[in-house]
C-alpha atoms as a PDB file:
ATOM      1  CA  UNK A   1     -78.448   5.535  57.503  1.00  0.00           C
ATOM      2  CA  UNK A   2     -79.060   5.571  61.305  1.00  0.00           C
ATOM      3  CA  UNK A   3     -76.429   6.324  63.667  1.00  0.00           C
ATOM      4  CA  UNK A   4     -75.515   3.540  65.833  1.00  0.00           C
ATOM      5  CA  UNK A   5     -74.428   4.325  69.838  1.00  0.00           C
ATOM      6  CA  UNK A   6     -72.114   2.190  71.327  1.00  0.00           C
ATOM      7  CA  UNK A   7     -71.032   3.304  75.268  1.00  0.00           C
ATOM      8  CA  UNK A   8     -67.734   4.677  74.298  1.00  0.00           C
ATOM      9  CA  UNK A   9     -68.821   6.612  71.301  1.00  0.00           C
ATOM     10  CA  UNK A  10     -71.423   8.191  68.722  1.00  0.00           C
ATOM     11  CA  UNK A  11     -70.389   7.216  64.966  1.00  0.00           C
ATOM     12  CA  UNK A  12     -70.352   9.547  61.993  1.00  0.00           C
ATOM     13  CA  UNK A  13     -73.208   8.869  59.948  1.00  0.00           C
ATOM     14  CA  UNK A  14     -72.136  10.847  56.504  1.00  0.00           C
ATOM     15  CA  UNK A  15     -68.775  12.916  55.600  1.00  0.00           C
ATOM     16  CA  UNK A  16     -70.620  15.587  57.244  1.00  0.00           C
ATOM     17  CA  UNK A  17     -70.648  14.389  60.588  1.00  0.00           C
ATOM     18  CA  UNK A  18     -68.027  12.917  61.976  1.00  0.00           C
ATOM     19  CA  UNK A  19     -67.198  10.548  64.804  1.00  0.00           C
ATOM     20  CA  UNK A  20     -66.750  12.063  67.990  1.00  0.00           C
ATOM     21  CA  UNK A  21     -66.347  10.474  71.737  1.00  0.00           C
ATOM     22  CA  UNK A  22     -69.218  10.469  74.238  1.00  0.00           C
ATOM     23  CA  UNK A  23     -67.339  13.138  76.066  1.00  0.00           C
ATOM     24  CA  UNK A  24     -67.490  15.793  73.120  1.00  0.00           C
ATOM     25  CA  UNK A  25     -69.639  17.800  71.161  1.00  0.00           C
ATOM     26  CA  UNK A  26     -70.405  17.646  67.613  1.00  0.00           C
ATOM     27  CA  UNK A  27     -68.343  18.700  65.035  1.00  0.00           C
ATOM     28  CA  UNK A  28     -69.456  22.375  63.828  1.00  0.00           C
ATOM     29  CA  UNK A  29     -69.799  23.142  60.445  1.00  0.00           C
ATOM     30  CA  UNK A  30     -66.748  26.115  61.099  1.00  0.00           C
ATOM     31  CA  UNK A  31     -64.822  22.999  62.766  1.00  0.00           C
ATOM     32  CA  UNK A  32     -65.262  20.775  59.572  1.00  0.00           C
ATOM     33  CA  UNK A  33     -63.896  23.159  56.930  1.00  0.00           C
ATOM     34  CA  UNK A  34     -61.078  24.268  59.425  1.00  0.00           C
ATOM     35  CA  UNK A  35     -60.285  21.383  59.271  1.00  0.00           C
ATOM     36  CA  UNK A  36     -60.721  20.416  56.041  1.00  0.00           C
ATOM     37  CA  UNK A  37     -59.040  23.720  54.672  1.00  0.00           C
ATOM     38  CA  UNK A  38     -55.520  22.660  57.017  1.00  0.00           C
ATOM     39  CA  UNK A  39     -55.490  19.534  56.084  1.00  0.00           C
ATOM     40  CA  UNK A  40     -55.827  20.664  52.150  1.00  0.00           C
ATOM     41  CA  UNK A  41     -53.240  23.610  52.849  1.00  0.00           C
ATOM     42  CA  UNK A  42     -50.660  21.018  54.579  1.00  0.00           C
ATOM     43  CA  UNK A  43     -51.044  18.844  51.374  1.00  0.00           C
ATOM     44  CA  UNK A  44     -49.968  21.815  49.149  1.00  0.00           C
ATOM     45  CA  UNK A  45     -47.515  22.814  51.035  1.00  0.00           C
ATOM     46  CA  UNK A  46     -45.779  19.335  51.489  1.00  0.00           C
ATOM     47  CA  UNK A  47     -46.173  18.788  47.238  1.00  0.00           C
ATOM     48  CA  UNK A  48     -44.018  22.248  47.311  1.00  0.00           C
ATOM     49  CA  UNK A  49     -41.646  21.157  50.231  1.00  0.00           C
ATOM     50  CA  UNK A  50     -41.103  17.753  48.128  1.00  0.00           C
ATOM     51  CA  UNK A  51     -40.359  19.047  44.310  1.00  0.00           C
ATOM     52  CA  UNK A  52     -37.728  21.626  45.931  1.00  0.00           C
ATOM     53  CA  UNK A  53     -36.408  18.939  48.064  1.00  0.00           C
ATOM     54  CA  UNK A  54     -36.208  16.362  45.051  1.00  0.00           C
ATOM     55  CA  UNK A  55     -34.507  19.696  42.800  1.00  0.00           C
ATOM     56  CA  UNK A  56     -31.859  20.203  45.805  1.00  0.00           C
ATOM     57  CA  UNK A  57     -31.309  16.586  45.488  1.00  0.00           C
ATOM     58  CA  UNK A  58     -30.799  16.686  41.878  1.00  0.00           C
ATOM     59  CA  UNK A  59     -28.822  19.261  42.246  1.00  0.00           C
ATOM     60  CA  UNK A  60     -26.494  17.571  44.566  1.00  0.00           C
ATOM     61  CA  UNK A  61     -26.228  14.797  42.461  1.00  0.00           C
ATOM     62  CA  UNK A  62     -25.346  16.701  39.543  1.00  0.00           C
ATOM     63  CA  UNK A  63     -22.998  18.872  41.423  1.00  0.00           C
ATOM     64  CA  UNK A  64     -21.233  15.885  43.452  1.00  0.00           C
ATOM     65  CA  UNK A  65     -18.943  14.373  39.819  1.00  0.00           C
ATOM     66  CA  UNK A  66     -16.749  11.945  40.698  1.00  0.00           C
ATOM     67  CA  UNK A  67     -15.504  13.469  43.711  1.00  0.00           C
ATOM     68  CA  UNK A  68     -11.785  14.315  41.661  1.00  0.00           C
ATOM     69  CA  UNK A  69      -9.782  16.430  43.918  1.00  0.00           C
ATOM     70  CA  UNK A  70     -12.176  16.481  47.200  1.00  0.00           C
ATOM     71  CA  UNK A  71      -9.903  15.578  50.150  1.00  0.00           C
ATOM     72  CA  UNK A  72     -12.045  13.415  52.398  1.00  0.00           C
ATOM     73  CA  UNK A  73     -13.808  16.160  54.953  1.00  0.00           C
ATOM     74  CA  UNK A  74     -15.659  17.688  51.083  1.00  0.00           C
ATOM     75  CA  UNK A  75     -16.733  13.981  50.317  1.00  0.00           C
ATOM     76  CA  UNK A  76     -17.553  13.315  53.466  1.00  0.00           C
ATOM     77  CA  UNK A  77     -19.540  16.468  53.561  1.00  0.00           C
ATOM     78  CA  UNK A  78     -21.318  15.957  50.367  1.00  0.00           C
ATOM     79  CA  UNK A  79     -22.544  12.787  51.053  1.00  0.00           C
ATOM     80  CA  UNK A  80     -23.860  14.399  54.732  1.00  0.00           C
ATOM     81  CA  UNK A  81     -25.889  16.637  52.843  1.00  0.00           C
ATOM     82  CA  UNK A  82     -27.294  14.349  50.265  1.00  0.00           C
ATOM     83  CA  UNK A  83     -28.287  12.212  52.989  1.00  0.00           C
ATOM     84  CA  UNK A  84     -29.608  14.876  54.284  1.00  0.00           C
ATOM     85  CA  UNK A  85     -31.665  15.973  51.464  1.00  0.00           C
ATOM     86  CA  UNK A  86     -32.850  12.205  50.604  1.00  0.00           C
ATOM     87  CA  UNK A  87     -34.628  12.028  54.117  1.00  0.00           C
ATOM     88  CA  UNK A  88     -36.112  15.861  54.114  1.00  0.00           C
ATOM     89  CA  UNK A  89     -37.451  14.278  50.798  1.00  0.00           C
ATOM     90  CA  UNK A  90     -38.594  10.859  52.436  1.00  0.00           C
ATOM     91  CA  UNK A  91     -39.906  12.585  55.285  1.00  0.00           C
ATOM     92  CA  UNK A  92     -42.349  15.184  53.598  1.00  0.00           C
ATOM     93  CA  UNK A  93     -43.492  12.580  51.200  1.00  0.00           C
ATOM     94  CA  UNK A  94     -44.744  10.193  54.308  1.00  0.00           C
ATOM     95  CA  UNK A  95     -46.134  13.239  55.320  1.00  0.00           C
ATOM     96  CA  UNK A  96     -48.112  14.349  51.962  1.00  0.00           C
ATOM     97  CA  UNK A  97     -49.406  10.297  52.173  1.00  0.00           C
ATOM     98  CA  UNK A  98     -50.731  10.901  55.370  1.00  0.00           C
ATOM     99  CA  UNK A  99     -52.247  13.940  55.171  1.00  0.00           C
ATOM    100  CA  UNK A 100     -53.854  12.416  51.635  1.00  0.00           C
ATOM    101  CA  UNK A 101     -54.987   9.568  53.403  1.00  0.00           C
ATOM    102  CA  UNK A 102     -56.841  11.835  56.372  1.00  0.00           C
ATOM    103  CA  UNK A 103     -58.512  13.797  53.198  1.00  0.00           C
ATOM    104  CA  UNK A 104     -59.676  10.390  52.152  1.00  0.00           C
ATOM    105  CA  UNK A 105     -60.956   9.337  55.050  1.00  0.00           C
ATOM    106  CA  UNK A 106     -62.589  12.895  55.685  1.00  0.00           C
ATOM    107  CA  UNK A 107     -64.291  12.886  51.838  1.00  0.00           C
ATOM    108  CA  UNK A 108     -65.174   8.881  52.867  1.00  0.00           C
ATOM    109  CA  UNK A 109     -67.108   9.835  56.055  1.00  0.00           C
ATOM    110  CA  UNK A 110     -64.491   7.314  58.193  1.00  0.00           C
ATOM    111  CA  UNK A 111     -61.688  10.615  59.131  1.00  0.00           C
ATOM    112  CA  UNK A 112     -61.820  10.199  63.043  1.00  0.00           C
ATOM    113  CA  UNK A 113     -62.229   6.929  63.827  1.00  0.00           C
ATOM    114  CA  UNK A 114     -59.387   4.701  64.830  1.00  0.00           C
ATOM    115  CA  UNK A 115     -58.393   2.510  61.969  1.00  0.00           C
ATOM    116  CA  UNK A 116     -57.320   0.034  64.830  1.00  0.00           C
ATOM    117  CA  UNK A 117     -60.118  -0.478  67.294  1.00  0.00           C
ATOM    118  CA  UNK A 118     -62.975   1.455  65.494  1.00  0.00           C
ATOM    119  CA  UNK A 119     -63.265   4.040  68.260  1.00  0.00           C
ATOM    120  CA  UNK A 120     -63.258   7.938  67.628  1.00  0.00           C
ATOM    121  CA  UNK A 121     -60.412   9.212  67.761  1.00  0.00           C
ATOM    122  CA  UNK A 122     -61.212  12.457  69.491  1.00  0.00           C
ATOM    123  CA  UNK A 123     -61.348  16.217  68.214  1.00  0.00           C
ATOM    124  CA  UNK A 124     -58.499  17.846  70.213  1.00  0.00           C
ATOM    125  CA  UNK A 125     -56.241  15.008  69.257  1.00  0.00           C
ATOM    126  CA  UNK A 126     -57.659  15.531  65.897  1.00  0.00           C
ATOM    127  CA  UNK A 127     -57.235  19.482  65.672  1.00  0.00           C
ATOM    128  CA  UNK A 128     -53.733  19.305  67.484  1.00  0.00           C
ATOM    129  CA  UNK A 129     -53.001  16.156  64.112  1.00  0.00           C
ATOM    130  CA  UNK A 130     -55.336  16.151  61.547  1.00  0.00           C
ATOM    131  CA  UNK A 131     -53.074  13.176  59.628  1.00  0.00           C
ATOM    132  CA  UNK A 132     -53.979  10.883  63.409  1.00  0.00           C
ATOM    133  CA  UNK A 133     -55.167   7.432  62.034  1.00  0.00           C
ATOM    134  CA  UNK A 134     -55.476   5.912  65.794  1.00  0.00           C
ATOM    135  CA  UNK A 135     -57.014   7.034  69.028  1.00  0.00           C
ATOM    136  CA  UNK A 136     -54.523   7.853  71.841  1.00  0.00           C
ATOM    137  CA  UNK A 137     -54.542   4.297  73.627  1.00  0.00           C
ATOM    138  CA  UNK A 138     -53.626   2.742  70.127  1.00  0.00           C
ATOM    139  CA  UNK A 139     -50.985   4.846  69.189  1.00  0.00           C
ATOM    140  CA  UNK A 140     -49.332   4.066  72.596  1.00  0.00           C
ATOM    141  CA  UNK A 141     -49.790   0.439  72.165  1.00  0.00           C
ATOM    142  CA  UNK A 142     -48.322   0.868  68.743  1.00  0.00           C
ATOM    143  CA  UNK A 143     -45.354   2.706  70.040  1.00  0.00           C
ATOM    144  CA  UNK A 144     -44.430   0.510  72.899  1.00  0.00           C
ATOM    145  CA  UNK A 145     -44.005  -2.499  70.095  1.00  0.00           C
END
């Protein structure tokens, strides 16, 4: 496969080179497993973040009965900290998805590019969030909506 150029950018032509902008070097092969090795690490740490969230939550549940005898401050706090535990579980499960995903797209040769406009995303963004997905003038467009 031969690497295209366009002006803004010089494409990844396997899963061992990845895209970069004009503006940066090369990924290094120290660079690549870094990155690769975070992005694995986050993933098991996340699936170990999410089972003892979903065992708290269990937990709760189990714990919670019928509410007999709770005044309304213990309900009320109950239900705070299920709701509590529901999101930490919600929230570290969109986060094992993404950081999946990125592992994907890493393994598929496409990690770095912007899913949007097809433009790299760019290293430091990349080694600041490995789970990125868009290039920093798509993520702002995305967030002003």
């Amino acid at each position: 496969m031969v690497a295209r150029k366009t002006p803004t950018a010089k494409k990844a032509t396997s899963s061992r080179t990845l895209a970069v902008r004009e503006d940066e070097s090369p990924w290094t092969a120290k660079e690549l497993r870094d990155l690769r090795g975070e992005l694995e690490q986050e993933i098991a740490q996340l699936r170990s973040e999410l089972l003892e969230a979903e065992s708290d939550l269990v937990d709760l549940m189990r714990d919670s009965g019928d509410g007999a005898g709770d005044d309304q401050a213990d309900a009320g706090a109950k239900t705070y900290e299920r709701e509590q535990e529901i999101s930490l579980a919600n929230n570290a499960r969109l986060m094992l998805e993404q950081s999946e995903h990125a592992l994907e797209r890493f393994d598929g040769g496409t990690y770095g590019i912007c899913e949007s406009c097809g433009d790299p995303i760019g290293k430091l963004r990349l080694q600041a969030a490995p789970r990125a997905t868009l290039c920093m003038p798509c993520k702002k467009k995305q967030e002003r909506r």
